[in-house]
Each structure stands twice: as C-alpha cells, then as structure tokens.
PDB file of N, CA and C in Angstrom:
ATOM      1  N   UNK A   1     -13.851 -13.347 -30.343  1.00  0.00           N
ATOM      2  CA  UNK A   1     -13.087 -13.659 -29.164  1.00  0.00           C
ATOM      3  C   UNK A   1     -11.602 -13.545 -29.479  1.00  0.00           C
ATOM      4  N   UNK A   2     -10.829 -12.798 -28.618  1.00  0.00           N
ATOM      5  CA  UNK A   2      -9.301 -13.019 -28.858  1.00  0.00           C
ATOM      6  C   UNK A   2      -7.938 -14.132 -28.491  1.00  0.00           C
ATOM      7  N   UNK A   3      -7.663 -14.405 -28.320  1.00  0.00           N
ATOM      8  CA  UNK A   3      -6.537 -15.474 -28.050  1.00  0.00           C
ATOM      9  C   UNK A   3      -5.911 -14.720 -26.974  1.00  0.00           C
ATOM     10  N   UNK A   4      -6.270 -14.007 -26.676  1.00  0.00           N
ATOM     11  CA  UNK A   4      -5.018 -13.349 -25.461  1.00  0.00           C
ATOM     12  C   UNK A   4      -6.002 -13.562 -24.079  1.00  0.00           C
ATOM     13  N   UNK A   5      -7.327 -14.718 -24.489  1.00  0.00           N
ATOM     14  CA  UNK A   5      -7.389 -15.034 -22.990  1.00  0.00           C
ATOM     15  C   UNK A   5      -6.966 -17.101 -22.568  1.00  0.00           C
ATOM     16  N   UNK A   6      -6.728 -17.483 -23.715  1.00  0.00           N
ATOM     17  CA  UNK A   6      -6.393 -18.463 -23.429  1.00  0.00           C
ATOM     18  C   UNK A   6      -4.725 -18.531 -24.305  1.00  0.00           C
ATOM     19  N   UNK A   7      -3.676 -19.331 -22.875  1.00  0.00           N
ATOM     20  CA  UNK A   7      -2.523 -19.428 -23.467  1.00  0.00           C
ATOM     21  C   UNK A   7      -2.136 -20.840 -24.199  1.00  0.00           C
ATOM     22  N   UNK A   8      -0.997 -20.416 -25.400  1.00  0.00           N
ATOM     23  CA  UNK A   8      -0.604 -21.512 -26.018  1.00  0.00           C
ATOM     24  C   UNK A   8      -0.347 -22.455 -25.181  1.00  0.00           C
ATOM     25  N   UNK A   9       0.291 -23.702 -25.931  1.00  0.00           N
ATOM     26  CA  UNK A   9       0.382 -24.831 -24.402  1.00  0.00           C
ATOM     27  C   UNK A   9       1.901 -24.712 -24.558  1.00  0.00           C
ATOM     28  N   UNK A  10       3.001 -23.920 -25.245  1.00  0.00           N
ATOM     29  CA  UNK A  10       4.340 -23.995 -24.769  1.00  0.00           C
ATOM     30  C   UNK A  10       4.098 -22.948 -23.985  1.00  0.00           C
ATOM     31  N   UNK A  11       3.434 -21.945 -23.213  1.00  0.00           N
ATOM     32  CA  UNK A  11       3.492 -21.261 -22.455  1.00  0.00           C
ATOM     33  C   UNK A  11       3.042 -21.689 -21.064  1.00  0.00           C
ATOM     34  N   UNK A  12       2.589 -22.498 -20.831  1.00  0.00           N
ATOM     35  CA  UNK A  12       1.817 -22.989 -19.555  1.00  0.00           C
ATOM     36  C   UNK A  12       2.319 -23.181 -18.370  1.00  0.00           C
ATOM     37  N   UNK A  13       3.728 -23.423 -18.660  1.00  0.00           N
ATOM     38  CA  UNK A  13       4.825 -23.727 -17.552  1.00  0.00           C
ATOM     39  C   UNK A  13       5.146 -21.910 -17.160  1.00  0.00           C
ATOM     40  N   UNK A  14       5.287 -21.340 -18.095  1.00  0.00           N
ATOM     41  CA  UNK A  14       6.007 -19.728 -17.482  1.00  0.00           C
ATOM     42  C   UNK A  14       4.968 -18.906 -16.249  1.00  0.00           C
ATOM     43  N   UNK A  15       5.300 -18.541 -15.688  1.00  0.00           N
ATOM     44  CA  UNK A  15       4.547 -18.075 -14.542  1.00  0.00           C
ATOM     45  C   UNK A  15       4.410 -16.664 -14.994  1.00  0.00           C
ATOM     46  N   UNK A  16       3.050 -16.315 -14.188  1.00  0.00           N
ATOM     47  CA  UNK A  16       2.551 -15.085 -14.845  1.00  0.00           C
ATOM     48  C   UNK A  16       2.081 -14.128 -13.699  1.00  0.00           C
ATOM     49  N   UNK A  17       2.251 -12.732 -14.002  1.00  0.00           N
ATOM     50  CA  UNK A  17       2.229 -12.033 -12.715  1.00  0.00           C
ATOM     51  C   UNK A  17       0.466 -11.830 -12.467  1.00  0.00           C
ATOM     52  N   UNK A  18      -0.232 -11.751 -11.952  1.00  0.00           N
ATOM     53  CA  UNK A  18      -1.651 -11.657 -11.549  1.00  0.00           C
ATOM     54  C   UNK A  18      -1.917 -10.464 -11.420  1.00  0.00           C
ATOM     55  N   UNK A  19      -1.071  -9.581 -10.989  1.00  0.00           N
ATOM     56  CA  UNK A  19      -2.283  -7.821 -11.278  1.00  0.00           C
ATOM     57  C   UNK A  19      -1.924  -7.418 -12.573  1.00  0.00           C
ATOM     58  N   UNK A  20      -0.543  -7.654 -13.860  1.00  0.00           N
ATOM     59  CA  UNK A  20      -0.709  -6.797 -14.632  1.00  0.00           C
ATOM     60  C   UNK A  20      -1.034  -8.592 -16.168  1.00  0.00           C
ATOM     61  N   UNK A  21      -0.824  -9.685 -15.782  1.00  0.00           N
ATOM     62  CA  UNK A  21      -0.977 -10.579 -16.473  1.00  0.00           C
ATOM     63  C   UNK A  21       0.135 -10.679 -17.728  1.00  0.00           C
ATOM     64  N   UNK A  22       1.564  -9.760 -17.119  1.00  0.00           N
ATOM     65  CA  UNK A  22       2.821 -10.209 -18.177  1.00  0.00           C
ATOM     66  C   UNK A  22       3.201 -11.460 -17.732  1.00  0.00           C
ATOM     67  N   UNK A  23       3.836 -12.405 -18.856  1.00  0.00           N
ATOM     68  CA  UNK A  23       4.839 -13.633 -18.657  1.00  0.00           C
ATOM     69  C   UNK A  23       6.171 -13.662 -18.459  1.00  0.00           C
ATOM     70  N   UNK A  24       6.575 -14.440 -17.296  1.00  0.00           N
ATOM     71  CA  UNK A  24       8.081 -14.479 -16.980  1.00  0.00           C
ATOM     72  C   UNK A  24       8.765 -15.872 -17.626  1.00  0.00           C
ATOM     73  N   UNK A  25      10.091 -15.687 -17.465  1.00  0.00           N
ATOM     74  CA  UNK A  25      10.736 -17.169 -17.514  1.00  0.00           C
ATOM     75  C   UNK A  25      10.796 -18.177 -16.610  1.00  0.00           C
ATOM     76  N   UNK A  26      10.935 -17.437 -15.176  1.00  0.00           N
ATOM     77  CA  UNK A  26      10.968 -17.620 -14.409  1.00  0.00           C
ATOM     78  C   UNK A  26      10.517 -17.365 -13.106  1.00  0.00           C
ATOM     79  N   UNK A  27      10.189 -18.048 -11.826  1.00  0.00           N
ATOM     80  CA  UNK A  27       9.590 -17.289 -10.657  1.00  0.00           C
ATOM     81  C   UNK A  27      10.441 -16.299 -10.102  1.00  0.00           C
ATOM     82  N   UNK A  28      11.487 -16.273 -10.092  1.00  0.00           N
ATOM     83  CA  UNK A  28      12.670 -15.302  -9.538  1.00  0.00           C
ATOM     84  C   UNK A  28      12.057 -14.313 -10.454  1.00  0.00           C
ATOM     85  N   UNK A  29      12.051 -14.052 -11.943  1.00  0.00           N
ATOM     86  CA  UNK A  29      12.076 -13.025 -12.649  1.00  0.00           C
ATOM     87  C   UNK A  29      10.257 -12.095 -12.212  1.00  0.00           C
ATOM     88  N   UNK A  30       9.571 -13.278 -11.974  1.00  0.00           N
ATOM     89  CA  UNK A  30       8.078 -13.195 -11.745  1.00  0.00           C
ATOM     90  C   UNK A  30       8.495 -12.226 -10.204  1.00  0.00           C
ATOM     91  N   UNK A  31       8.780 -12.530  -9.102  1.00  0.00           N
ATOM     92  CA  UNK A  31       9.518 -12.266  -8.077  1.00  0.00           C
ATOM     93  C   UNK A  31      10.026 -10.536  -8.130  1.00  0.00           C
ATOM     94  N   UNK A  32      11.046 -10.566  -9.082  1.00  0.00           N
ATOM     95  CA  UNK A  32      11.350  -9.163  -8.864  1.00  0.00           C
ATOM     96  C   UNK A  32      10.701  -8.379  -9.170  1.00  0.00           C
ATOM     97  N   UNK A  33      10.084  -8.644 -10.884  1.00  0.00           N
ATOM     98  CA  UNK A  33       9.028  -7.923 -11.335  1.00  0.00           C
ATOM     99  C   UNK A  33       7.670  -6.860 -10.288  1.00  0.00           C
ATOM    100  N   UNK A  34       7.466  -7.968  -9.431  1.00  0.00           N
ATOM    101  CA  UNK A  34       6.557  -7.476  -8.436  1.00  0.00           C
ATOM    102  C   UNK A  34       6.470  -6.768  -7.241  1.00  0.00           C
ATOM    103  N   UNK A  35       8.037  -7.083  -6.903  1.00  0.00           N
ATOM    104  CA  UNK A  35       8.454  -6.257  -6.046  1.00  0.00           C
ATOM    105  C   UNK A  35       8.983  -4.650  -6.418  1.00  0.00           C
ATOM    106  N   UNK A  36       9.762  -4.841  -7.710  1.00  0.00           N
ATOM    107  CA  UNK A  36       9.359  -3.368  -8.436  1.00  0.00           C
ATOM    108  C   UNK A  36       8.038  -2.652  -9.122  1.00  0.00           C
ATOM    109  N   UNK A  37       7.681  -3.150  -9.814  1.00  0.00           N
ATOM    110  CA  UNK A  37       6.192  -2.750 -10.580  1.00  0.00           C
ATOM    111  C   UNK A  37       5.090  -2.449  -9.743  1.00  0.00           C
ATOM    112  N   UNK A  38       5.003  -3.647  -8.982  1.00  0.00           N
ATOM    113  CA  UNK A  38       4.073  -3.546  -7.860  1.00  0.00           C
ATOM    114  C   UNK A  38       4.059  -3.465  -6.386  1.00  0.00           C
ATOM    115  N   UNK A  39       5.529  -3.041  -6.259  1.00  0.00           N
ATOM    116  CA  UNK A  39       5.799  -2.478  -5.077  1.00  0.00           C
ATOM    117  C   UNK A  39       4.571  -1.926  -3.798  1.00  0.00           C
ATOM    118  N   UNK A  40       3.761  -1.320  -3.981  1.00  0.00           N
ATOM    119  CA  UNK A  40       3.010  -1.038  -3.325  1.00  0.00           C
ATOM    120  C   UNK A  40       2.196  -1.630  -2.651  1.00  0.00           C
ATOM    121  N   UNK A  41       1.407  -2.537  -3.502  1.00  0.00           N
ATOM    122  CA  UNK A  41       0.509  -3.798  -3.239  1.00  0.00           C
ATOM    123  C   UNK A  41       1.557  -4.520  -2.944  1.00  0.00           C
ATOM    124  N   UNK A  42       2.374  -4.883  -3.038  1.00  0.00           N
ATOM    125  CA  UNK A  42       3.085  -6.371  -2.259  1.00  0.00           C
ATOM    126  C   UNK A  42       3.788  -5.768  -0.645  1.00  0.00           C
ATOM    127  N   UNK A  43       3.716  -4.570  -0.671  1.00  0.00           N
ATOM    128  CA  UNK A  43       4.417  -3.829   0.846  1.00  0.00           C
ATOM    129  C   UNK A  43       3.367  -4.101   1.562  1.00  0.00           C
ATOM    130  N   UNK A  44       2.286  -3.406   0.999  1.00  0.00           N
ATOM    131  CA  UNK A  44       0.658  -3.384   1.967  1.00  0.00           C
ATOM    132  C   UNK A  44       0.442  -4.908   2.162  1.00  0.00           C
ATOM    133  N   UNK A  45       0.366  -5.790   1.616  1.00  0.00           N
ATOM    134  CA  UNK A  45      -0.019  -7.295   2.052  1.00  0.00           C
ATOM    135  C   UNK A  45       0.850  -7.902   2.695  1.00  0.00           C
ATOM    136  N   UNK A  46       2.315  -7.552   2.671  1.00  0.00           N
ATOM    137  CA  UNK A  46       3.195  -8.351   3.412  1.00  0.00           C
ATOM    138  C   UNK A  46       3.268  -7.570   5.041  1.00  0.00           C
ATOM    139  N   UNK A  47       2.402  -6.242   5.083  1.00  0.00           N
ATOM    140  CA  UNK A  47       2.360  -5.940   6.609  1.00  0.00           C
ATOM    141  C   UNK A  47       1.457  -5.897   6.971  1.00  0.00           C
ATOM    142  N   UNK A  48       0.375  -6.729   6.140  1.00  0.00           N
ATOM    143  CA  UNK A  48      -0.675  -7.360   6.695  1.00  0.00           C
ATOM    144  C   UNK A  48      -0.818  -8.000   8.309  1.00  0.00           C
ATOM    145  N   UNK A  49      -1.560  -7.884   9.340  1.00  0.00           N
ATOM    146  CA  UNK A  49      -1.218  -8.513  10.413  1.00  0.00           C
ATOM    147  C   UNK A  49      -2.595 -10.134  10.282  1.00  0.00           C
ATOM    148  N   UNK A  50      -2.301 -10.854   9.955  1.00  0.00           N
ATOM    149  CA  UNK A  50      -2.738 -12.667   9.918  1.00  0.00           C
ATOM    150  C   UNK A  50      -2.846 -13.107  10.890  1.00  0.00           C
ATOM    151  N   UNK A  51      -3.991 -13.160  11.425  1.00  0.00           N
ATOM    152  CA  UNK A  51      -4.373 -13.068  12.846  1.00  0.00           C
ATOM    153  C   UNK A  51      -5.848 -14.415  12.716  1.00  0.00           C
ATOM    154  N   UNK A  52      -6.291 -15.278  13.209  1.00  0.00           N
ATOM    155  CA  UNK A  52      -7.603 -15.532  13.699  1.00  0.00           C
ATOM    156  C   UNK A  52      -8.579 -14.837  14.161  1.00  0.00           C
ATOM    157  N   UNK A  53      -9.773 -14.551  13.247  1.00  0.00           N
ATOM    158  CA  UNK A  53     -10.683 -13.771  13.747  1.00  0.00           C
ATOM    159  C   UNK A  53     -11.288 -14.094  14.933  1.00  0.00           C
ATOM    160  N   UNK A  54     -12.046 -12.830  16.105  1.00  0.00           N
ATOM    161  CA  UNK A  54     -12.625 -13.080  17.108  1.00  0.00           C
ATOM    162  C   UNK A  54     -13.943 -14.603  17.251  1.00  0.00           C
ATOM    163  N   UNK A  55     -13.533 -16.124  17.983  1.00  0.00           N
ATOM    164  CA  UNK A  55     -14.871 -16.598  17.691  1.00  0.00           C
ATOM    165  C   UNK A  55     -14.052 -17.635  16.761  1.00  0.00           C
ATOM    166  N   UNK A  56     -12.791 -17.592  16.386  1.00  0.00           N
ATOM    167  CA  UNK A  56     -12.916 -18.901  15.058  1.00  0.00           C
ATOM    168  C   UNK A  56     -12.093 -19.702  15.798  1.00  0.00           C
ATOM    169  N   UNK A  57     -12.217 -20.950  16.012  1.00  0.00           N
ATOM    170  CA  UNK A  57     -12.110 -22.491  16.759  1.00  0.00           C
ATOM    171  C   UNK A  57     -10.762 -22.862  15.907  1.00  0.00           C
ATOM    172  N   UNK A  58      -9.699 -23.161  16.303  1.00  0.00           N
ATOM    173  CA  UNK A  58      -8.904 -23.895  15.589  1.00  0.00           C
ATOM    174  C   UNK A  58      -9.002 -25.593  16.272  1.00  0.00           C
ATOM    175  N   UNK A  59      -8.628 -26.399  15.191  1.00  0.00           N
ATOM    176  CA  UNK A  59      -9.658 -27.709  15.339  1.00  0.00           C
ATOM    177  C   UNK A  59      -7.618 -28.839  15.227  1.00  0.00           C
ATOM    178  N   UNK A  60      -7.415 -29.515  15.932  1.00  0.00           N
ATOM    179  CA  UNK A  60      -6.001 -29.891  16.124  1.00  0.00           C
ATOM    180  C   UNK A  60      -6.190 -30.826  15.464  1.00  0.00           C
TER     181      UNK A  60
END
C-alpha cells in the first residue's frame, strides 16, 4: 500500500483540488488553480441550469 492515499496530519488543513488531487495553501490558490487547469469542467457546471425536477414537492 502507498502513503499517497492517506495524508500526513500537518496536511489536513490545506485544501485539495478533487479532479487532479494537488495540494494548495490556500482556497484562493485552490480557486485559481481550477479555474485555469480545469477550466472546462468548472465553465460546464457553472452554466449548469439548477432547476427542480418535474413532480418534486418543495416542503416549507
């Protein structure tokens, strides 16, 4: 088994990007990273249209 699926515990706080699994310092740095690298996937989901499907009850 390798160590590169569980992180040290001074790392636990750094936020980590989810499609390529590099570590940032920060969420800003996490942030840009994704908007460059993964530009594509974050365009397509943010013009996602988030809608209630036909039939689903919202409950107040």
């Amino acid at each position: 088994m390798t160590s590169d699926l569980v992180l040290p515990l001074v790392d636990e706080h750094k936020p980590k990007c989810y499609l390529c699994h590099d570590m940032f310092e920060n969420i800003e740095a996490l942030r840009k990273h994704q908007e460059t690298a993964h530009k594509d996937f974050v365009e397509f989901h943010k013009s996602q249209k988030r809608e209630p499907a036909p039939g689903d009850v919202t409950v107040f």
